[in-house]
ModelCIF file with pLDDT and N, C-alpha, C, O atoms, coordinates in Angstrom:
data_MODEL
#
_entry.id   MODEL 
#
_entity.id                         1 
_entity.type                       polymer 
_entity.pdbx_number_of_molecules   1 
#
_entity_poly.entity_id                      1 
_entity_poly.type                           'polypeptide(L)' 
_entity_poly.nstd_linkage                   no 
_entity_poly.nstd_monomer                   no 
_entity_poly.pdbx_seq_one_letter_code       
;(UNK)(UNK)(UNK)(UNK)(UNK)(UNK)(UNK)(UNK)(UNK)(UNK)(UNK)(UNK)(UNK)(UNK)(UNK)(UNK)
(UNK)(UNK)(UNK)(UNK)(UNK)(UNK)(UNK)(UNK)(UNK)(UNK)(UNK)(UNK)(UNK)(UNK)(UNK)(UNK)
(UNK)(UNK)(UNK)(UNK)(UNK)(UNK)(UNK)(UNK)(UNK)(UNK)
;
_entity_poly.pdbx_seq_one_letter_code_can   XXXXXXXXXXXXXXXXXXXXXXXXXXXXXXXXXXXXXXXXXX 
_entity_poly.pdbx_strand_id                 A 
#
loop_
_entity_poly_seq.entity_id 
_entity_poly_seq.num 
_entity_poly_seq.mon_id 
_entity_poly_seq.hetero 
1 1  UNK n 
1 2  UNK n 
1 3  UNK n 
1 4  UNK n 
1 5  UNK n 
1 6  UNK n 
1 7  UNK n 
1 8  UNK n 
1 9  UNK n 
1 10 UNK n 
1 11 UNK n 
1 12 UNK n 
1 13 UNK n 
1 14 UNK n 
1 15 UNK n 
1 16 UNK n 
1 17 UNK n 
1 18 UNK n 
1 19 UNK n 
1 20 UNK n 
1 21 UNK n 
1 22 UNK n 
1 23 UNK n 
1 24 UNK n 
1 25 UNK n 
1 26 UNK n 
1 27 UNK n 
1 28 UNK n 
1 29 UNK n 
1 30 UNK n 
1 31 UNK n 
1 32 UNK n 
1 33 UNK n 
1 34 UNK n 
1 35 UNK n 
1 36 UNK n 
1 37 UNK n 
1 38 UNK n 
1 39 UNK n 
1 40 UNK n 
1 41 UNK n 
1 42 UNK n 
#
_struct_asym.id          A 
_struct_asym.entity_id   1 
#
loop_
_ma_qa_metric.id 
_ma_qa_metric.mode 
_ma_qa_metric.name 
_ma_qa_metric.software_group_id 
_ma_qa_metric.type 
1 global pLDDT . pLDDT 
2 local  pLDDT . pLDDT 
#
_ma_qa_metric_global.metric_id      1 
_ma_qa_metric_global.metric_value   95.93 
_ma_qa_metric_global.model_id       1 
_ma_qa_metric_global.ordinal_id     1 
#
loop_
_ma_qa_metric_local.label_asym_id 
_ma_qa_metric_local.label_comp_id 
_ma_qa_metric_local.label_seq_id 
_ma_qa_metric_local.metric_id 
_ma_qa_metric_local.metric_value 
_ma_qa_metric_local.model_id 
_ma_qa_metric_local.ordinal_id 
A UNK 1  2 94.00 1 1  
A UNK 2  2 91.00 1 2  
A UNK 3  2 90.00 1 3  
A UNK 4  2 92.00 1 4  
A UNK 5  2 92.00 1 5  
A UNK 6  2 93.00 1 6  
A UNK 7  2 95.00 1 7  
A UNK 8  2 95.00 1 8  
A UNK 9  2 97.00 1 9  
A UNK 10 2 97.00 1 10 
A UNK 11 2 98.00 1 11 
A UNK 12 2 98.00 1 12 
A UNK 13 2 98.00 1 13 
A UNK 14 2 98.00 1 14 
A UNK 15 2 97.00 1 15 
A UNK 16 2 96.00 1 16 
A UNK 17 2 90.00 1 17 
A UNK 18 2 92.00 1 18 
A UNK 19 2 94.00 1 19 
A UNK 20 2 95.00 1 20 
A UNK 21 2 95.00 1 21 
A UNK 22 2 96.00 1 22 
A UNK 23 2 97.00 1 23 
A UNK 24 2 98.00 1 24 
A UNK 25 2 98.00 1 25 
A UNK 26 2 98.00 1 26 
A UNK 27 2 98.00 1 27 
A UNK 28 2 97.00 1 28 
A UNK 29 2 94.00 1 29 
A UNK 30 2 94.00 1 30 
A UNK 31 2 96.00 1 31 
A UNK 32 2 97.00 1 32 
A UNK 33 2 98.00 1 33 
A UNK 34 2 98.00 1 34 
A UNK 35 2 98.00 1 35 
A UNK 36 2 98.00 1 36 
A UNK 37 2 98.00 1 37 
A UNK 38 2 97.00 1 38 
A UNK 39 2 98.00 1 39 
A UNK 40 2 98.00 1 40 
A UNK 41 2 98.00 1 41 
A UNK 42 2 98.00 1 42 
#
loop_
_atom_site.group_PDB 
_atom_site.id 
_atom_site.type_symbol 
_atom_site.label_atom_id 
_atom_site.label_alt_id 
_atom_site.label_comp_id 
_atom_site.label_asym_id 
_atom_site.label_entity_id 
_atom_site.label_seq_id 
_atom_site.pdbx_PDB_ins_code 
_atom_site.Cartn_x 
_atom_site.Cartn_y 
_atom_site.Cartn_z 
_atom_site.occupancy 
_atom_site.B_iso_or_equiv 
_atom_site.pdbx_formal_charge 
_atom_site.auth_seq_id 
_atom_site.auth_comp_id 
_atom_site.auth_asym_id 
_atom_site.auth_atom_id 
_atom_site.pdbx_PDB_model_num 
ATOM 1   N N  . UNK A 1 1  ? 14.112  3.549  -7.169  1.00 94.00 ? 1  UNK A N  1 
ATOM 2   C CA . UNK A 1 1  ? 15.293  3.624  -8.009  1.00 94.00 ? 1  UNK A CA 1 
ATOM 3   C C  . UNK A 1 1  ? 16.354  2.668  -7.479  1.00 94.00 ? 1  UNK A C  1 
ATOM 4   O O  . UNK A 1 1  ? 16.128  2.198  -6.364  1.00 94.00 ? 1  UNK A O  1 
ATOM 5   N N  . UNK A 1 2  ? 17.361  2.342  -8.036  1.00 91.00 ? 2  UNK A N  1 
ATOM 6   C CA . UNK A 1 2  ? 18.587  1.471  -8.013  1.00 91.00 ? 2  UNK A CA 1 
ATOM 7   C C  . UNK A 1 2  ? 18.951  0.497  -9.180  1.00 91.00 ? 2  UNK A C  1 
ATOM 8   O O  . UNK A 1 2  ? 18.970  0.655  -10.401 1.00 91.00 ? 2  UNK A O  1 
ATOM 9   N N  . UNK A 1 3  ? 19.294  -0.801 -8.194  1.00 90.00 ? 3  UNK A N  1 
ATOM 10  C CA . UNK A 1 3  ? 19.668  -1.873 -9.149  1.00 90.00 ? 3  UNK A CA 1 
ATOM 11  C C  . UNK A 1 3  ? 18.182  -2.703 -8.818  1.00 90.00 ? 3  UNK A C  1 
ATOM 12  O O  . UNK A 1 3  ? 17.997  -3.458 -7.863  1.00 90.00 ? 3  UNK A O  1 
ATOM 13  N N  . UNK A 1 4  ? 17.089  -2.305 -9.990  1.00 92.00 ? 4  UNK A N  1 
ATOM 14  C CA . UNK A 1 4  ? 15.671  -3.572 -9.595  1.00 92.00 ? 4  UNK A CA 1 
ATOM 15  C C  . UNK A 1 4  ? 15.757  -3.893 -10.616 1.00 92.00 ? 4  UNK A C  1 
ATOM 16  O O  . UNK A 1 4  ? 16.143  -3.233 -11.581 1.00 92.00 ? 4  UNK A O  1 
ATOM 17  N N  . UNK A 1 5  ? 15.198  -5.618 -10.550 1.00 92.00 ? 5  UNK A N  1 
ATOM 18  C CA . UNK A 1 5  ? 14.911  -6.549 -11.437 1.00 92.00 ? 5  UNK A CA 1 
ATOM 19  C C  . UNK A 1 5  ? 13.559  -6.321 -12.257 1.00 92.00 ? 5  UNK A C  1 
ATOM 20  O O  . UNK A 1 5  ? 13.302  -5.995 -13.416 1.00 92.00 ? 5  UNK A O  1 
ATOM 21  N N  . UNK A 1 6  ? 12.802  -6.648 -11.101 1.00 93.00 ? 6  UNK A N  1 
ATOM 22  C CA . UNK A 1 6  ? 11.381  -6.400 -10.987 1.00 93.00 ? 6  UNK A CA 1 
ATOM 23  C C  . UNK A 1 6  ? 10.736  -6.113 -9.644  1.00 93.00 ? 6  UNK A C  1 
ATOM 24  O O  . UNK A 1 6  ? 11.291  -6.473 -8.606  1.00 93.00 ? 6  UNK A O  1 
ATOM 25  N N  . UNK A 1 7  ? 9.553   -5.459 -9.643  1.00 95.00 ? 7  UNK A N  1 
ATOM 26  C CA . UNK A 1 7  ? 8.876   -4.973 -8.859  1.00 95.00 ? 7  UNK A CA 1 
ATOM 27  C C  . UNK A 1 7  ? 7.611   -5.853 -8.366  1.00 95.00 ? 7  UNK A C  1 
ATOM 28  O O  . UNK A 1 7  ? 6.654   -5.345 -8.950  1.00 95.00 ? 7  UNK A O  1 
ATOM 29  N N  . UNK A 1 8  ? 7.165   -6.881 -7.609  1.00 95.00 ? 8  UNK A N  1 
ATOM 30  C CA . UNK A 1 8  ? 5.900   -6.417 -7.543  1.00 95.00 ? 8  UNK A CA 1 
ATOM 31  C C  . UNK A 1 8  ? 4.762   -6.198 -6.961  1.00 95.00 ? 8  UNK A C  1 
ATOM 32  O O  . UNK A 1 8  ? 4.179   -5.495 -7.786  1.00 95.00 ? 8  UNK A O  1 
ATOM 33  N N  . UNK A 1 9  ? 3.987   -6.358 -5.978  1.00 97.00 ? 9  UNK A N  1 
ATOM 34  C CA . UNK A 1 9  ? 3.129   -5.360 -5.168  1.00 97.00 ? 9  UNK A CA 1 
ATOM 35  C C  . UNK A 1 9  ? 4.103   -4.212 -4.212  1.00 97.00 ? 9  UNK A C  1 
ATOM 36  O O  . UNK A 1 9  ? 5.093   -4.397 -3.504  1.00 97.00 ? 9  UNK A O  1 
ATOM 37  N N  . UNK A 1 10 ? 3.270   -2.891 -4.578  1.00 97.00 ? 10 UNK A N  1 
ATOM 38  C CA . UNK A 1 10 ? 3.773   -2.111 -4.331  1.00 97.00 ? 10 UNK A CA 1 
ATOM 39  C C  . UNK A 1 10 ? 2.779   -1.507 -3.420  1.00 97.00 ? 10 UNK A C  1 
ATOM 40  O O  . UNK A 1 10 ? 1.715   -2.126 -3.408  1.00 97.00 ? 10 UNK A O  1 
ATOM 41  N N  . UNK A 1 11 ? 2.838   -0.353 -2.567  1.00 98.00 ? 11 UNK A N  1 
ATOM 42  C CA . UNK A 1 11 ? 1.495   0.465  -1.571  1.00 98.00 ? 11 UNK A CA 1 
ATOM 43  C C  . UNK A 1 11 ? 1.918   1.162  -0.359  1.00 98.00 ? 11 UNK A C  1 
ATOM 44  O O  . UNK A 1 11 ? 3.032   1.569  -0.028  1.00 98.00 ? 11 UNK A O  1 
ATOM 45  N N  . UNK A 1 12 ? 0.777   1.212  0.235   1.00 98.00 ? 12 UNK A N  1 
ATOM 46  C CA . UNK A 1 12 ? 0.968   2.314  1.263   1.00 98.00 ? 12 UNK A CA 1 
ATOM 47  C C  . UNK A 1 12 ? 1.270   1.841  2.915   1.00 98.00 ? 12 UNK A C  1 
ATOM 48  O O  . UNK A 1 12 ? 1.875   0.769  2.962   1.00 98.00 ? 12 UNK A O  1 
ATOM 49  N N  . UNK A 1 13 ? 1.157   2.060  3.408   1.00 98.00 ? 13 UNK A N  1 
ATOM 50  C CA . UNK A 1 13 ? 0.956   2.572  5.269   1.00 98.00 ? 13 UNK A CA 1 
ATOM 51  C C  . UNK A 1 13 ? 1.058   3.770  5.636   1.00 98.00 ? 13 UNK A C  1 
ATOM 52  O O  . UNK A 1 13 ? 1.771   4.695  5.248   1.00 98.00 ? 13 UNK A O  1 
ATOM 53  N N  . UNK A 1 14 ? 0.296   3.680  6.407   1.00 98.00 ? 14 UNK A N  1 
ATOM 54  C CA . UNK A 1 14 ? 1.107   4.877  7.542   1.00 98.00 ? 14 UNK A CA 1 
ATOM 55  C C  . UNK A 1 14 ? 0.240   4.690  8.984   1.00 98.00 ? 14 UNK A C  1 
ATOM 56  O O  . UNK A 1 14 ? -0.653  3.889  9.264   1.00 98.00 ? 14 UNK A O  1 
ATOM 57  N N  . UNK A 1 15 ? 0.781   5.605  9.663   1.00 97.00 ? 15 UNK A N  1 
ATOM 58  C CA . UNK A 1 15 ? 1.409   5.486  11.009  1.00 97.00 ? 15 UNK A CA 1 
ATOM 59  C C  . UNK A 1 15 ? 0.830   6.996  11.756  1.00 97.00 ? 15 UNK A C  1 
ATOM 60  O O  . UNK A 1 15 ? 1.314   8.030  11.296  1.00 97.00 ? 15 UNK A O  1 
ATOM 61  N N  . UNK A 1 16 ? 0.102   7.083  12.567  1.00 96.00 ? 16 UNK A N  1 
ATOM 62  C CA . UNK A 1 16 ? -0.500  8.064  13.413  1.00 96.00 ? 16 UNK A CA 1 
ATOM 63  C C  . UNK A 1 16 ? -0.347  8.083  14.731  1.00 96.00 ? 16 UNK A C  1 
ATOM 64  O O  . UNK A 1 16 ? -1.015  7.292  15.397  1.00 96.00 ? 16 UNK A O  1 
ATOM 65  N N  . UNK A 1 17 ? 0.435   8.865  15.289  1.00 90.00 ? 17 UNK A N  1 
ATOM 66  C CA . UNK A 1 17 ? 1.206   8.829  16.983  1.00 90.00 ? 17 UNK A CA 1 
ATOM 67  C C  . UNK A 1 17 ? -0.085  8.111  17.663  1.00 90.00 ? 17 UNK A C  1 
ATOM 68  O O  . UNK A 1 17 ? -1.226  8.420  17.320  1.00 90.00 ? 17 UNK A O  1 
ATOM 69  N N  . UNK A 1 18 ? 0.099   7.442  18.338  1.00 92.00 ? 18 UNK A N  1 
ATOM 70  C CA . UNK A 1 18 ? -0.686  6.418  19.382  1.00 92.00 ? 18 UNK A CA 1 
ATOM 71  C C  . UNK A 1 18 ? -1.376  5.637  19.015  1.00 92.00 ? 18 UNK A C  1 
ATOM 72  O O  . UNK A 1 18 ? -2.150  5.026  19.752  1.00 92.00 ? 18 UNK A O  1 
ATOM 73  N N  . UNK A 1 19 ? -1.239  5.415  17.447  1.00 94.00 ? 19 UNK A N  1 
ATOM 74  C CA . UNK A 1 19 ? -1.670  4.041  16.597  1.00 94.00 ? 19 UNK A CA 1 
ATOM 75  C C  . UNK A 1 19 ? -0.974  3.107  16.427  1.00 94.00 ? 19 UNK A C  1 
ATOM 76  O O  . UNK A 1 19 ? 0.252   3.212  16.448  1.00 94.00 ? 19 UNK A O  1 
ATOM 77  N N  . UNK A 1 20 ? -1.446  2.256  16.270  1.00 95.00 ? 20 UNK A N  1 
ATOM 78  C CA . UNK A 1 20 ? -0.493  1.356  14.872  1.00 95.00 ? 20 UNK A CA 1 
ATOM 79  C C  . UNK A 1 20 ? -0.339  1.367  13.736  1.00 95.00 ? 20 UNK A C  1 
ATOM 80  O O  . UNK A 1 20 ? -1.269  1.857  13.097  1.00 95.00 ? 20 UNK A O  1 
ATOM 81  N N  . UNK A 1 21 ? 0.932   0.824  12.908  1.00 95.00 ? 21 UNK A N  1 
ATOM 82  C CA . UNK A 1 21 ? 1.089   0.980  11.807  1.00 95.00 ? 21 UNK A CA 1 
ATOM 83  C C  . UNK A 1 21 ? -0.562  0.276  10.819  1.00 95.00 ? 21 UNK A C  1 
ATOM 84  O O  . UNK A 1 21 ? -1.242  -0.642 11.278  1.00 95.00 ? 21 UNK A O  1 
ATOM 85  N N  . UNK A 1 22 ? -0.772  0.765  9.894   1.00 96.00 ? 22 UNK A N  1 
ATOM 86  C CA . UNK A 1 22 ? -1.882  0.685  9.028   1.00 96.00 ? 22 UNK A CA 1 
ATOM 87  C C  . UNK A 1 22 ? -1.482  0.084  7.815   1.00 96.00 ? 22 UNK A C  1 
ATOM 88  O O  . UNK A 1 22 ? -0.301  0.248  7.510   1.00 96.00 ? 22 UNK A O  1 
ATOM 89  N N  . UNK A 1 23 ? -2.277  -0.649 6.968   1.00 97.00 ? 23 UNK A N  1 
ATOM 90  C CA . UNK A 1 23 ? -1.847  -0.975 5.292   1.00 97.00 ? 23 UNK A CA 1 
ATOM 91  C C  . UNK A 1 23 ? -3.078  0.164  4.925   1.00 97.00 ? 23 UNK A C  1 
ATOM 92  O O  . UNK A 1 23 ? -4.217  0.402  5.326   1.00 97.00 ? 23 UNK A O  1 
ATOM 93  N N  . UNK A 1 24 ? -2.205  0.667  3.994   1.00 98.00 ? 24 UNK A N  1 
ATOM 94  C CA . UNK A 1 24 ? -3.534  1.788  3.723   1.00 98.00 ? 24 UNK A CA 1 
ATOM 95  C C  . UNK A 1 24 ? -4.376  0.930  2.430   1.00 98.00 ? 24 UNK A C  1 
ATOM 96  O O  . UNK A 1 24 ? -5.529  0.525  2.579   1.00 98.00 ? 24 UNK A O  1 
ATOM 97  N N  . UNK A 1 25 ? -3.317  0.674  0.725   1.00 98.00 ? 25 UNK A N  1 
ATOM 98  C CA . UNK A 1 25 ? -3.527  0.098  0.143   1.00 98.00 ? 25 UNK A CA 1 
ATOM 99  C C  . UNK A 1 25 ? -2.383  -0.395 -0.530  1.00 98.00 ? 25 UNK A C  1 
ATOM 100 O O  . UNK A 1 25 ? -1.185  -0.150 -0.383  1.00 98.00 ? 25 UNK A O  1 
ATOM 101 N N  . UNK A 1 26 ? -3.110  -1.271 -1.436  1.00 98.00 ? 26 UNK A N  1 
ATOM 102 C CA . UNK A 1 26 ? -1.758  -2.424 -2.454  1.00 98.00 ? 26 UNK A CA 1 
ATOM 103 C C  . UNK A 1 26 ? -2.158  -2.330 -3.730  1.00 98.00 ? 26 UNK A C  1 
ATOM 104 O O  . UNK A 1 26 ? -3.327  -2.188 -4.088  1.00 98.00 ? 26 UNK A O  1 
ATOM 105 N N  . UNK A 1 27 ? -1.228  -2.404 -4.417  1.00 98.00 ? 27 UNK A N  1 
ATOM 106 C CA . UNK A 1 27 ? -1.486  -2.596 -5.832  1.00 98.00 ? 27 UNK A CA 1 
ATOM 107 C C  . UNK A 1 27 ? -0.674  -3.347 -6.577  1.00 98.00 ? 27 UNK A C  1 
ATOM 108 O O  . UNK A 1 27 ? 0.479   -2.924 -6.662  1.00 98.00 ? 27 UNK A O  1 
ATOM 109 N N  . UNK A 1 28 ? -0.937  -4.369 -7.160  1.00 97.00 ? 28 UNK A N  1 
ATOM 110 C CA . UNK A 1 28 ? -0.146  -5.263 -7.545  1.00 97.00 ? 28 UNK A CA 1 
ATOM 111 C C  . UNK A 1 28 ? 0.647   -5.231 -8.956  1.00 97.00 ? 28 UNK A C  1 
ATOM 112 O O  . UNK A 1 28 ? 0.069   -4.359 -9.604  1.00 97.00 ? 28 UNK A O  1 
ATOM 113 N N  . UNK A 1 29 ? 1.689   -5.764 -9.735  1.00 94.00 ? 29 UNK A N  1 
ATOM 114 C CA . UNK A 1 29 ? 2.276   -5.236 -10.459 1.00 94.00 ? 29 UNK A CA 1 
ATOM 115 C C  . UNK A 1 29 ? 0.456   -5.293 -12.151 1.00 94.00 ? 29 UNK A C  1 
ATOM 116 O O  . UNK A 1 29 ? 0.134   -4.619 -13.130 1.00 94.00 ? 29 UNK A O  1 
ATOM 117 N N  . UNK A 1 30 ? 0.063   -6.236 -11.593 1.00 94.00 ? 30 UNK A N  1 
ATOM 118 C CA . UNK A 1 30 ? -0.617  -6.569 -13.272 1.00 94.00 ? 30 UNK A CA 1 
ATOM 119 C C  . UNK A 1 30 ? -2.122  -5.386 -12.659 1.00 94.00 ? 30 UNK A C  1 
ATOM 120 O O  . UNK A 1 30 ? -3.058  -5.130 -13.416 1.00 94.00 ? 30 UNK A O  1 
ATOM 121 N N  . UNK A 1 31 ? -2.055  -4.935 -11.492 1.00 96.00 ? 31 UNK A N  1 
ATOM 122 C CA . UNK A 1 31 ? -3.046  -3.116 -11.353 1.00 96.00 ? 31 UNK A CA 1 
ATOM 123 C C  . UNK A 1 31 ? -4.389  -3.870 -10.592 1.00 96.00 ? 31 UNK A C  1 
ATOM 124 O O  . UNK A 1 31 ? -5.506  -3.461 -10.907 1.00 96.00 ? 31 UNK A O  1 
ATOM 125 N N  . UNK A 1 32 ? -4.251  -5.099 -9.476  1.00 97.00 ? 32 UNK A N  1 
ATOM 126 C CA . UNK A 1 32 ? -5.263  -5.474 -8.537  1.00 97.00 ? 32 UNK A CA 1 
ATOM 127 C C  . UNK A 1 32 ? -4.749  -4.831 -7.690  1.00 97.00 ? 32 UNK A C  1 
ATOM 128 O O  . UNK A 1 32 ? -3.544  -4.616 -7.559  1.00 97.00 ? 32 UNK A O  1 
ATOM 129 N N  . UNK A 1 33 ? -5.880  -4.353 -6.833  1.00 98.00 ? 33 UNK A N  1 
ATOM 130 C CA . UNK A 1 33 ? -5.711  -3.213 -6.098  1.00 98.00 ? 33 UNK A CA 1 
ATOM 131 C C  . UNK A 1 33 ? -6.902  -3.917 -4.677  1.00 98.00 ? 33 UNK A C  1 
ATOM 132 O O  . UNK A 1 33 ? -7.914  -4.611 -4.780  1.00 98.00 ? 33 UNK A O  1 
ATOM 133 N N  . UNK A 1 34 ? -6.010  -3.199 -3.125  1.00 98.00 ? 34 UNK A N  1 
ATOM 134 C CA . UNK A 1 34 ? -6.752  -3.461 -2.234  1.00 98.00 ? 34 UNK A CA 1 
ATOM 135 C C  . UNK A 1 34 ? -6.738  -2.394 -1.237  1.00 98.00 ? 34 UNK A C  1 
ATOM 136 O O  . UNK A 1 34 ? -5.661  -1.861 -0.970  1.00 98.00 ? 34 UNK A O  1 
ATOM 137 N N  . UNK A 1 35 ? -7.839  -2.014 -0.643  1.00 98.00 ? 35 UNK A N  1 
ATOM 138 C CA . UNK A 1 35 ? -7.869  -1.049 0.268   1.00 98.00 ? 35 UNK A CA 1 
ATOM 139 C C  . UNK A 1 35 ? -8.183  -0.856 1.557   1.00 98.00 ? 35 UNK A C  1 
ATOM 140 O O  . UNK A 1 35 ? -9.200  -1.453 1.910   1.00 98.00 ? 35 UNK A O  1 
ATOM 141 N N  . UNK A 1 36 ? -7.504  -0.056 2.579   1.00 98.00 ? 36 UNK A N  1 
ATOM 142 C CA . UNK A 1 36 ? -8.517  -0.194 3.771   1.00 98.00 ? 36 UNK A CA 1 
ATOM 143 C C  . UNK A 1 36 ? -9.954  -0.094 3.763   1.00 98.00 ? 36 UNK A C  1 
ATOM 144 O O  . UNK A 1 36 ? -10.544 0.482  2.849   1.00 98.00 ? 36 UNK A O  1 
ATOM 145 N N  . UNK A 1 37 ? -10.517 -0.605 4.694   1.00 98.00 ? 37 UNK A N  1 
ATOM 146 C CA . UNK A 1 37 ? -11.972 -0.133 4.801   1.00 98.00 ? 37 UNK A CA 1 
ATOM 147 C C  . UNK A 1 37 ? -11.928 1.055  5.332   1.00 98.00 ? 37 UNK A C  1 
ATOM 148 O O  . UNK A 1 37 ? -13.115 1.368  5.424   1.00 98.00 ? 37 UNK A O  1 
ATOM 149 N N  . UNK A 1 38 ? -11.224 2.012  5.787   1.00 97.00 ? 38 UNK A N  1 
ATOM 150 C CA . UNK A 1 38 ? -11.213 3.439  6.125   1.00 97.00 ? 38 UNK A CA 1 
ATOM 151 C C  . UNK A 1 38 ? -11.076 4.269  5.315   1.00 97.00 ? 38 UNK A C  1 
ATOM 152 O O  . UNK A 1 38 ? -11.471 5.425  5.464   1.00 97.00 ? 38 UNK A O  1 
ATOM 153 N N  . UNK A 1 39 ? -10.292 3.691  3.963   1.00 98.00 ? 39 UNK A N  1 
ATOM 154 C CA . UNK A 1 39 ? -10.279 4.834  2.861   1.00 98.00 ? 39 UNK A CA 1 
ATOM 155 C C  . UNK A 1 39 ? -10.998 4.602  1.645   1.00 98.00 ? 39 UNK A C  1 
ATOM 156 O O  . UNK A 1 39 ? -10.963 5.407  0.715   1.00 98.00 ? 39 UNK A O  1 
ATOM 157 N N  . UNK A 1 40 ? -11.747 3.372  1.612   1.00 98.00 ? 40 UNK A N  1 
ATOM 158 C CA . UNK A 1 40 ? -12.742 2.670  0.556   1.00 98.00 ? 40 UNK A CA 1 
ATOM 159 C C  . UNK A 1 40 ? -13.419 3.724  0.148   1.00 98.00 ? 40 UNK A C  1 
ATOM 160 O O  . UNK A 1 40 ? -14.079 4.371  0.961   1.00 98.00 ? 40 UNK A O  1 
ATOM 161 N N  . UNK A 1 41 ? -13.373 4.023  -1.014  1.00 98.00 ? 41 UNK A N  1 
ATOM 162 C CA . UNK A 1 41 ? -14.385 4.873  -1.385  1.00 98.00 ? 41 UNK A CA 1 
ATOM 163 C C  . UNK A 1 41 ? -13.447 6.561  -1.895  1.00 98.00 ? 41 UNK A C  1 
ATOM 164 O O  . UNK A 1 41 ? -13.745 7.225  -2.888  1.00 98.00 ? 41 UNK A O  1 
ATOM 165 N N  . UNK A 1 42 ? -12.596 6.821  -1.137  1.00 98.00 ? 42 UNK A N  1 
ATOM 166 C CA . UNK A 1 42 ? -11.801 8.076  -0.873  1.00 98.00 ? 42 UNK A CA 1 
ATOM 167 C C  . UNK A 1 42 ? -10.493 7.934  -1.522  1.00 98.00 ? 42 UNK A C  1 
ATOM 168 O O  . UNK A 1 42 ? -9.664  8.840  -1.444  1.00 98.00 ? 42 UNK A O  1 
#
């Protein structure tokens, strides 16, 4: 929410105490989509 123009790839991370930060997945505004290989499938 706010003052946006446009948006566009939007997605995830996260972060697990004694990890590093992760890209989980992306999705781009026109719906290409990319995923970890840890949650491929899930």
């Amino acid at each position: 929410s706010g003052s946006i123009f446009s948006i566009n790839a939007m997605g995830w991370f996260r972060q697990a105490p004694g990890k590093e930060r992760e890209l989980v997945a992306v999705i781009s505004k026109g719906g290409s989509t990319n995923y970890a290989d840890s949650v491929k499938g899930r």
